[in-house]
N, C-alpha and C. Protein backbone atom coordinates (compact mmCIF):
# COMPACT_ATOMS: atom_id res chain seq x y z
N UNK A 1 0.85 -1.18 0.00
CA UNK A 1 0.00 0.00 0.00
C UNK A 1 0.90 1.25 0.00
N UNK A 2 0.87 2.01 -0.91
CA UNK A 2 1.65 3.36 -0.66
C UNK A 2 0.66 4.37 -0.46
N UNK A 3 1.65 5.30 0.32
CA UNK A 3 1.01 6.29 1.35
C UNK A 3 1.31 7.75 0.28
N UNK A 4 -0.16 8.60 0.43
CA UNK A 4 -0.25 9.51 -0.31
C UNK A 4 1.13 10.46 -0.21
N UNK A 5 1.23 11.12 -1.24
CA UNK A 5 2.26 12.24 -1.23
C UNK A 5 1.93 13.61 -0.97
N UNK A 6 1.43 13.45 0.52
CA UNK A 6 1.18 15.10 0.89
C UNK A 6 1.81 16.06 0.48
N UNK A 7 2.83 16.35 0.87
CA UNK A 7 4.07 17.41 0.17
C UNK A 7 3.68 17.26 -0.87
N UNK A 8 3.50 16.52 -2.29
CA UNK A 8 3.76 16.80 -3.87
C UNK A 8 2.13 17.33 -3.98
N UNK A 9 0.89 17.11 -2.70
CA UNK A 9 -0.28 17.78 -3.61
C UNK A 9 -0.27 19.06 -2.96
N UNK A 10 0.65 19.30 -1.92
CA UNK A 10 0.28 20.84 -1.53
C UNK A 10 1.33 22.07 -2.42
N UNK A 11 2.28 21.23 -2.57
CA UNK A 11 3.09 22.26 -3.87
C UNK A 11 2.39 22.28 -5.28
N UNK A 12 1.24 21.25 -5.48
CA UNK A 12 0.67 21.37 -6.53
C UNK A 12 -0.55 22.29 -6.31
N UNK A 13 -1.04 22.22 -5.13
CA UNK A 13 -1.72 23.52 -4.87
C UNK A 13 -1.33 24.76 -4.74
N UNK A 14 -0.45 24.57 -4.32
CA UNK A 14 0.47 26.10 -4.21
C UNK A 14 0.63 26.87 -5.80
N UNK A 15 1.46 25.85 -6.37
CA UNK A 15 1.50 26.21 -7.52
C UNK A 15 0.21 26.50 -8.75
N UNK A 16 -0.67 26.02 -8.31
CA UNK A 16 -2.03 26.26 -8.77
C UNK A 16 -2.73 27.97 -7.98
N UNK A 17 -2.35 27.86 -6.96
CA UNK A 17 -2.63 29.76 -6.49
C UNK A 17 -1.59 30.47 -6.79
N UNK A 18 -0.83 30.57 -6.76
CA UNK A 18 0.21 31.20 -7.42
C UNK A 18 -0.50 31.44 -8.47
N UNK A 19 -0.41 31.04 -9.62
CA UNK A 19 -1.06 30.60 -10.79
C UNK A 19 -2.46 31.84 -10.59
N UNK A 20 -3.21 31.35 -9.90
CA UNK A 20 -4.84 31.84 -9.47
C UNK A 20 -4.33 33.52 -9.47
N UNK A 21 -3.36 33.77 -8.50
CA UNK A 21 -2.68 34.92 -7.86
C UNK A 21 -2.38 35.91 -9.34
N UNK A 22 -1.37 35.80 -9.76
CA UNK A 22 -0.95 36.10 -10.98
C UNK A 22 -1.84 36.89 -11.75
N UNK A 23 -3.11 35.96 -12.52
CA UNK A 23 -3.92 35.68 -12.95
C UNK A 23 -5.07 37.18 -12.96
N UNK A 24 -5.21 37.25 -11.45
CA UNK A 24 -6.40 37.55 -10.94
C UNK A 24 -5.17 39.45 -10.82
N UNK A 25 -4.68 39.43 -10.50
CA UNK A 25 -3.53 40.53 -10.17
C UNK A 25 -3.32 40.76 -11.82
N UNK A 26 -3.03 40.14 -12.82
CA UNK A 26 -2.78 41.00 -14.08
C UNK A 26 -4.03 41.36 -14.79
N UNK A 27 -4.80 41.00 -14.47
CA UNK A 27 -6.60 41.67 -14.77
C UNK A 27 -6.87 42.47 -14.57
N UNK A 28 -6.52 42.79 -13.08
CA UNK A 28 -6.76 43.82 -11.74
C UNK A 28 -5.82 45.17 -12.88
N UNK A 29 -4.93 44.58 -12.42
CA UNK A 29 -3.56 45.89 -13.31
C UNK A 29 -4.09 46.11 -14.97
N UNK A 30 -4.82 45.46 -15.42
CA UNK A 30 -5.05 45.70 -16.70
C UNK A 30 -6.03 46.35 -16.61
N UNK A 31 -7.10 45.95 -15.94
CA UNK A 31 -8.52 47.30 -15.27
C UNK A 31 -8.03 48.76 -15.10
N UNK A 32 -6.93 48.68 -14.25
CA UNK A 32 -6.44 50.02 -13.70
C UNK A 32 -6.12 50.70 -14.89
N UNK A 33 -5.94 49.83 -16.11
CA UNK A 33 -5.73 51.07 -17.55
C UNK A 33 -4.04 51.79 -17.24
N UNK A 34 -3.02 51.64 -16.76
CA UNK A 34 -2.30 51.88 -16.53
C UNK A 34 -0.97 51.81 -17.26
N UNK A 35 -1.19 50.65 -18.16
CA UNK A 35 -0.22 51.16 -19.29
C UNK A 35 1.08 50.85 -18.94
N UNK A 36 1.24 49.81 -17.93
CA UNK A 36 2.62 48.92 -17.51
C UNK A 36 2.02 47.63 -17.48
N UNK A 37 3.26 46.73 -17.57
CA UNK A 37 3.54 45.41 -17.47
C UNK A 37 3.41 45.28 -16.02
N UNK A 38 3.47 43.49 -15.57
CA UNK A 38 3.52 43.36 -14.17
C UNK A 38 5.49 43.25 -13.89
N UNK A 39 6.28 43.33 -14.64
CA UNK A 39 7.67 43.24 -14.55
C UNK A 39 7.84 44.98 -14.28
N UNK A 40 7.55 45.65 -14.87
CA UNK A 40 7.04 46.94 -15.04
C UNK A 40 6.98 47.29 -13.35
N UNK A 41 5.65 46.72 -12.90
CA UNK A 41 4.82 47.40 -11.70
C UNK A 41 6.04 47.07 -10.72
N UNK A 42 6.48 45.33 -10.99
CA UNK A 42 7.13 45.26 -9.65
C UNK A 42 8.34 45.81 -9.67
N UNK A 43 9.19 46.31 -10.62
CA UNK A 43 10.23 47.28 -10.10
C UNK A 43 9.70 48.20 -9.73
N UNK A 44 9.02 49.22 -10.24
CA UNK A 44 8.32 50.06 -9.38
C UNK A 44 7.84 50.11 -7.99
N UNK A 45 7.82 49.33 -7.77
CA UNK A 45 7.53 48.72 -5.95
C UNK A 45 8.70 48.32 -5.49
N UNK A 46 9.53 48.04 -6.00
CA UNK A 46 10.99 47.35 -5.54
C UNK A 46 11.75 49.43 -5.53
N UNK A 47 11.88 49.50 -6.59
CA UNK A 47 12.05 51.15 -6.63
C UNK A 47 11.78 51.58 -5.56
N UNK A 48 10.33 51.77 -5.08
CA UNK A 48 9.84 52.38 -3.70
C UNK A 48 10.27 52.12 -2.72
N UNK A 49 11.03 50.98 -2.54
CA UNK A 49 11.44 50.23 -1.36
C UNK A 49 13.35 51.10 -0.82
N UNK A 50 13.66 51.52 -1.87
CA UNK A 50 14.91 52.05 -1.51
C UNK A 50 14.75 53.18 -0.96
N UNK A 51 16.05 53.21 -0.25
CA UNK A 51 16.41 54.76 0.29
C UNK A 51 16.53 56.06 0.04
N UNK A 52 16.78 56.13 -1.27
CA UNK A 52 17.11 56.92 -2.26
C UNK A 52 17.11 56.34 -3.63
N UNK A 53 17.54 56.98 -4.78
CA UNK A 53 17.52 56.67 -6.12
C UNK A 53 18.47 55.75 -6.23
N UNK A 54 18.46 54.34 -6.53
CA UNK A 54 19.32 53.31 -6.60
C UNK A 54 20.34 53.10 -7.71
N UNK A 55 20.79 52.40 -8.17
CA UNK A 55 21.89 52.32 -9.54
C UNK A 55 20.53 50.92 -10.25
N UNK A 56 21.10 51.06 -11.30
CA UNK A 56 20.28 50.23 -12.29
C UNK A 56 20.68 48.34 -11.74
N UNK A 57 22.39 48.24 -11.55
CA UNK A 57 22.49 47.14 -11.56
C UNK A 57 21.81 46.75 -9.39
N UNK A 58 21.90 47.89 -8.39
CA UNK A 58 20.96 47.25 -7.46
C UNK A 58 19.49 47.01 -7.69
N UNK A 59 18.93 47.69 -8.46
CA UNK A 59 17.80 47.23 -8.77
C UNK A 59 17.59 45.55 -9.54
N UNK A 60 18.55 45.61 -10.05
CA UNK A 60 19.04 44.11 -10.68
C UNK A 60 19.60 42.89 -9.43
N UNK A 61 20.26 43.46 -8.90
CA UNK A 61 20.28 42.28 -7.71
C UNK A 61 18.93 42.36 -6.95
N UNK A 62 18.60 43.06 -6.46
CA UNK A 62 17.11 43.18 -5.84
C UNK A 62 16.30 42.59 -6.19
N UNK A 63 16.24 42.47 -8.19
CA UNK A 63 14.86 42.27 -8.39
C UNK A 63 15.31 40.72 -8.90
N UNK A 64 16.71 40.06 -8.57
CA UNK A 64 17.63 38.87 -9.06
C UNK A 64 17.10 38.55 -10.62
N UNK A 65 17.44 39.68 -11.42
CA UNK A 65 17.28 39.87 -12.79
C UNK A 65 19.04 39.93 -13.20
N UNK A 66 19.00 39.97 -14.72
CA UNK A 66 20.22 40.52 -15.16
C UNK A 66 19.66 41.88 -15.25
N UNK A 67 21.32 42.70 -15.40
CA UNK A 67 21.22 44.28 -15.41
C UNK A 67 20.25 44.66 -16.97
N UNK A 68 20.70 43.88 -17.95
CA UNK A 68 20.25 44.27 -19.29
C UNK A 68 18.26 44.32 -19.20
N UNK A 69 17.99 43.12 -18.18
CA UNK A 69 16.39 43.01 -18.21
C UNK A 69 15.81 44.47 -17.36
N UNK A 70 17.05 45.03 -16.40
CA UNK A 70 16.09 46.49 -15.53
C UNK A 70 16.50 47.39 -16.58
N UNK A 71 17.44 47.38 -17.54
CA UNK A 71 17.20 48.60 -18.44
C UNK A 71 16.31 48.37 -19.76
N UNK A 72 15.50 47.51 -19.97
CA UNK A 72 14.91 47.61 -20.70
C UNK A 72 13.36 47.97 -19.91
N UNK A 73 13.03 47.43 -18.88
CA UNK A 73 12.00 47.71 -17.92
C UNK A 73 12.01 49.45 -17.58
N UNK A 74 13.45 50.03 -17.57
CA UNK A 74 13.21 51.54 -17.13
C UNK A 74 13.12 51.67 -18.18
N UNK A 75 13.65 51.76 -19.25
CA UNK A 75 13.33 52.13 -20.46
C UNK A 75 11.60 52.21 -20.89
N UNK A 76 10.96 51.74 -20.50
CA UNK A 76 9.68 51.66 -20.81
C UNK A 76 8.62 52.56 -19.70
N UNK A 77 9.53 52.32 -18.52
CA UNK A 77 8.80 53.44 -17.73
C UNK A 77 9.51 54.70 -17.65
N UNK A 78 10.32 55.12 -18.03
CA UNK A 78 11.12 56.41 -18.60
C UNK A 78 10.10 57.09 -19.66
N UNK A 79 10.17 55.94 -20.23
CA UNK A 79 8.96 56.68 -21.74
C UNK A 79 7.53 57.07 -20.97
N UNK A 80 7.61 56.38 -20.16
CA UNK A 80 6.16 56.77 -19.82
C UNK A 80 5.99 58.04 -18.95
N UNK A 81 6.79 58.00 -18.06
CA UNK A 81 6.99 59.21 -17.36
C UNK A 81 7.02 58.97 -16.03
N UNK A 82 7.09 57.34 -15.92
CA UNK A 82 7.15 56.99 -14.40
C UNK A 82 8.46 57.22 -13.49
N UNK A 83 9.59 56.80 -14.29
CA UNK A 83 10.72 56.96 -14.17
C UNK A 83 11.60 58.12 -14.37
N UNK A 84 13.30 58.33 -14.02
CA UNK A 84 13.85 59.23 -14.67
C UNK A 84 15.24 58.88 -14.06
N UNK A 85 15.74 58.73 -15.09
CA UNK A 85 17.66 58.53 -14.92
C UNK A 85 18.24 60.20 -14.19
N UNK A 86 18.90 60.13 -13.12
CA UNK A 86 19.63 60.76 -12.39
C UNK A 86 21.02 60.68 -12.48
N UNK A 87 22.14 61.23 -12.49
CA UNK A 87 23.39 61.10 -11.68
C UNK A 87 23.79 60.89 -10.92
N UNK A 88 24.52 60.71 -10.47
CA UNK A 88 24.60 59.97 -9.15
C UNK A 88 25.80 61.19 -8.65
N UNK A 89 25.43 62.28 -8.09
CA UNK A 89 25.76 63.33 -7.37
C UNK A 89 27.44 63.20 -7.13
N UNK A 90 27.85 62.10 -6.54
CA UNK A 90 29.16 61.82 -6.07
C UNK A 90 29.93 61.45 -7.44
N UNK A 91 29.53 60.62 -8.17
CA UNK A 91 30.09 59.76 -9.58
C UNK A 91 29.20 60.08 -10.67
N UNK A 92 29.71 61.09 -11.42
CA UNK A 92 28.51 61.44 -12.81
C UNK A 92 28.63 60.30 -13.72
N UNK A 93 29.16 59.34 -13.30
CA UNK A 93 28.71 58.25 -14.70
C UNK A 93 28.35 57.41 -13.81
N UNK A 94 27.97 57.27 -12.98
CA UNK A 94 26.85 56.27 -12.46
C UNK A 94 25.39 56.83 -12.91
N UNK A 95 24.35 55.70 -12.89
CA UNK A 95 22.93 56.61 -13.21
C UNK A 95 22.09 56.13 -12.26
N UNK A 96 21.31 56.84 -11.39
CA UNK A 96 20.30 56.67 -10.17
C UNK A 96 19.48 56.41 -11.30
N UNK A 97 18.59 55.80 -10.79
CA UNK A 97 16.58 55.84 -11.10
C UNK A 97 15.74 56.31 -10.20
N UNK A 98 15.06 57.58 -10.51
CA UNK A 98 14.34 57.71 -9.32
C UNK A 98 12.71 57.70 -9.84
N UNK A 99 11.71 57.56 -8.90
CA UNK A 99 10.68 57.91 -8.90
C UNK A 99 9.93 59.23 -9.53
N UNK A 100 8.98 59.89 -10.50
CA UNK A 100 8.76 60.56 -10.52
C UNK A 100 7.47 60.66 -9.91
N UNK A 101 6.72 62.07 -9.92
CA UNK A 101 5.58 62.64 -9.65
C UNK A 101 4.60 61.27 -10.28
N UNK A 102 4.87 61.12 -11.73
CA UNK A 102 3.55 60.21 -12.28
C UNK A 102 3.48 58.73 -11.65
N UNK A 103 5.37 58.69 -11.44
CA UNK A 103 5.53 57.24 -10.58
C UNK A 103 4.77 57.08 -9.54
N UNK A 104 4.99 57.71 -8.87
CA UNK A 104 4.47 57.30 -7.49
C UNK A 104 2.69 57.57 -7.46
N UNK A 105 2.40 58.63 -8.80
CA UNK A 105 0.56 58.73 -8.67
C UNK A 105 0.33 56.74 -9.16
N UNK A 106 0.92 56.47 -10.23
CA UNK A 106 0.72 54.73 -10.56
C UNK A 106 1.05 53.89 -9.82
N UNK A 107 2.36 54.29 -8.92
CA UNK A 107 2.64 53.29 -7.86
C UNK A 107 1.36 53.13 -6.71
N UNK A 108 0.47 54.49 -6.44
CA UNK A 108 -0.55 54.15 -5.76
C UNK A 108 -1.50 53.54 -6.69
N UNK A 109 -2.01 53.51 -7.45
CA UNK A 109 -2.73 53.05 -8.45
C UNK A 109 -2.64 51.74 -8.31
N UNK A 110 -1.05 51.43 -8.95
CA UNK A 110 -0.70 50.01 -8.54
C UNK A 110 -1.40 49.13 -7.09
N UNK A 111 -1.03 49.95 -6.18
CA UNK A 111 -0.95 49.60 -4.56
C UNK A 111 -2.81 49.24 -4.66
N UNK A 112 -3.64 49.86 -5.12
CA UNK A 112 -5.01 50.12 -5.21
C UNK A 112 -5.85 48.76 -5.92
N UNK A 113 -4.78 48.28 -7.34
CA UNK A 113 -5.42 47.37 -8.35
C UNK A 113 -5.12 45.94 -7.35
N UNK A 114 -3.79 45.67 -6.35
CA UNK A 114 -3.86 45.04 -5.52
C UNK A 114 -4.20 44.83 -4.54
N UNK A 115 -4.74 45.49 -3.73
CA UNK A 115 -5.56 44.91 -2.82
C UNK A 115 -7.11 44.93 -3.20
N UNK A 116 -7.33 45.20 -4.13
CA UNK A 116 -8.95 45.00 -5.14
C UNK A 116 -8.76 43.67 -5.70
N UNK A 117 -7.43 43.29 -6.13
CA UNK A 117 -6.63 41.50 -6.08
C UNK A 117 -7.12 40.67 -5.18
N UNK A 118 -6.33 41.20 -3.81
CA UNK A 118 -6.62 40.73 -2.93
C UNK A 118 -8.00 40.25 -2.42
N UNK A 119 -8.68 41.30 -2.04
CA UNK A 119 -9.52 41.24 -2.17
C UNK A 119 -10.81 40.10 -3.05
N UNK A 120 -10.80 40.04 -4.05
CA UNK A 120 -11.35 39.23 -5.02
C UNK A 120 -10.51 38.02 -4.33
N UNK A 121 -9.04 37.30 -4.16
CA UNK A 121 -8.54 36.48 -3.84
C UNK A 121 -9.29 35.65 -2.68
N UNK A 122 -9.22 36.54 -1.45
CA UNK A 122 -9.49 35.75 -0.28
C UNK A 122 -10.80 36.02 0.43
N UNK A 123 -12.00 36.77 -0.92
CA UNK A 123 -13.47 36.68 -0.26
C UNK A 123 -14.19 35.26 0.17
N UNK A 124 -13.43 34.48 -0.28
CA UNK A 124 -14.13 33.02 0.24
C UNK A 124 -13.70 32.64 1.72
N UNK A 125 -12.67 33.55 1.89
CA UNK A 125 -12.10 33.18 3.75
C UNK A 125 -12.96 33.99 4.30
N UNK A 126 -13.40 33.47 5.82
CA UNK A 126 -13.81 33.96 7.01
C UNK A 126 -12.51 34.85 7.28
N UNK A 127 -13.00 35.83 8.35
CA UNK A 127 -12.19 36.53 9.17
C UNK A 127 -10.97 35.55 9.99
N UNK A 128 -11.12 34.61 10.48
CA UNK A 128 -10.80 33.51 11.29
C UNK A 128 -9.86 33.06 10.38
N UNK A 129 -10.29 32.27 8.66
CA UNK A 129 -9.17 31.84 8.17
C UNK A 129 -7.89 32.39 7.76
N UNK A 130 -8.78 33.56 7.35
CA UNK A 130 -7.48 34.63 6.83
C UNK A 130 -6.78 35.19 7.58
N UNK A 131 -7.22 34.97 8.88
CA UNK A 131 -5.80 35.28 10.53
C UNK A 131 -4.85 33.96 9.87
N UNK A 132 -5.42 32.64 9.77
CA UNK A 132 -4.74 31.74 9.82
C UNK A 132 -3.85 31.44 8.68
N UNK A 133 -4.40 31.97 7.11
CA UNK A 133 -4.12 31.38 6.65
C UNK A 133 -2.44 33.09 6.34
N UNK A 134 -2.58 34.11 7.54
CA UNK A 134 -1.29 34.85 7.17
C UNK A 134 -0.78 34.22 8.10
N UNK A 135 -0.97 33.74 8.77
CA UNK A 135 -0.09 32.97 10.22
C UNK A 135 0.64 31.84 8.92
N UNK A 136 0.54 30.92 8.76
CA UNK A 136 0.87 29.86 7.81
C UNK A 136 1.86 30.55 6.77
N UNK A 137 1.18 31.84 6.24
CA UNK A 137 1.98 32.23 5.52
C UNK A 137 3.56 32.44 5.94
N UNK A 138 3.11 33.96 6.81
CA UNK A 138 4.14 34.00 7.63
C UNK A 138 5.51 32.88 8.03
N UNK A 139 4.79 31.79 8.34
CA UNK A 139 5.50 30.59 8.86
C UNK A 139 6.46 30.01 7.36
N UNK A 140 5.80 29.86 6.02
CA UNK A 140 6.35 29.35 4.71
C UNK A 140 7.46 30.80 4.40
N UNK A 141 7.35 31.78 4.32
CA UNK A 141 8.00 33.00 3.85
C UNK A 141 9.32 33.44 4.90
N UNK A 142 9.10 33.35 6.49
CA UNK A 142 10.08 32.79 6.97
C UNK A 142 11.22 31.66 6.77
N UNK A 143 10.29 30.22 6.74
CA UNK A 143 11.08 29.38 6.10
C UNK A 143 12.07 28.91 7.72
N UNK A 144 12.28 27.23 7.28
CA UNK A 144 13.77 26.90 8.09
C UNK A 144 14.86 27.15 7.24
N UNK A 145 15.85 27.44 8.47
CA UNK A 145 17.78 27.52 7.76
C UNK A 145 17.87 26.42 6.82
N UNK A 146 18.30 26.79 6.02
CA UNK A 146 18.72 25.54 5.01
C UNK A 146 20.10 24.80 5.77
N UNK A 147 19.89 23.90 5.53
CA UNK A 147 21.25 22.49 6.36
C UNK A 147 22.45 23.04 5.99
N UNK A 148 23.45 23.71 6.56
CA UNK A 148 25.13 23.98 6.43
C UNK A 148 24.96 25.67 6.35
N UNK A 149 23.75 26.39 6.90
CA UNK A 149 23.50 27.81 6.87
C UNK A 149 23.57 28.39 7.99
């Protein structure tokens, strides 16, 4: 008698919301009429996350892209007006990216089409599950040390 493979159906569920997630989030962003990609949105949120105007290649470790994939991504939000190449004050041939005025009006936009995501996502949870099911989360996104770490 072999014994079910718990682990292989809950990564197949996982990978099936993920999937759901995605899905339901590039609809959302396509509603918003906004006129970016989701590679697009999430540097833009990764963007927001820095201290200041970053260099192209930290945005590339950050977003664990190659450098060539964040300059074609600013490149597209440059055109748009989300973006804008800076100097880098200390080293004029370095180039910051910073946020502009329109960035950050879409970055809320952005922030807005997702939790309207959300939202749509986890209306089938009670109040109760959705404590539980960020507790769980929490617990997977933490994660154990990997063995020799």
């Amino acid at each position: 008698m072999t014994t079910p493979d718990r682990d292989g159906a809950l990564a197949d569920q996982l990978l099936r919301l993920t999937h759901r997630v995605h899905r339901i989030q590039k609809r959302h962003l396509h509603q918003a009429d906004l006129g970016i990609t989701p590679a697009q949105s999430r540097l833009l949120r990764t963007l927001a996350h820095f201290g200041g105007p970053p260099r192209m290649a930290d945005l590339a470790e950050r977003l664990e892209v190659v450098p060539r994939a964040v300059t074609t991504l600013v490149d597209g939000l440059e055109a748009s007006g989300a973006v804008r190449r800076v100097p880098d004050p200390a080293n004029r041939r370095v180039i910051r990216i910073e946020l502009t005025d329109t960035g950050r009006a879409t970055l809320h936009a952005l922030h807005d089409a997702r939790r309207a995501a959300a939202r749509e996502i986890l209306a089938p949870l009670t109040d109760e599950q959705r404590e539980t099911l960020g507790e769980l989360l929490d617990t997977l996104i933490d994660g154990a040390p990997l063995p020799g770490c």
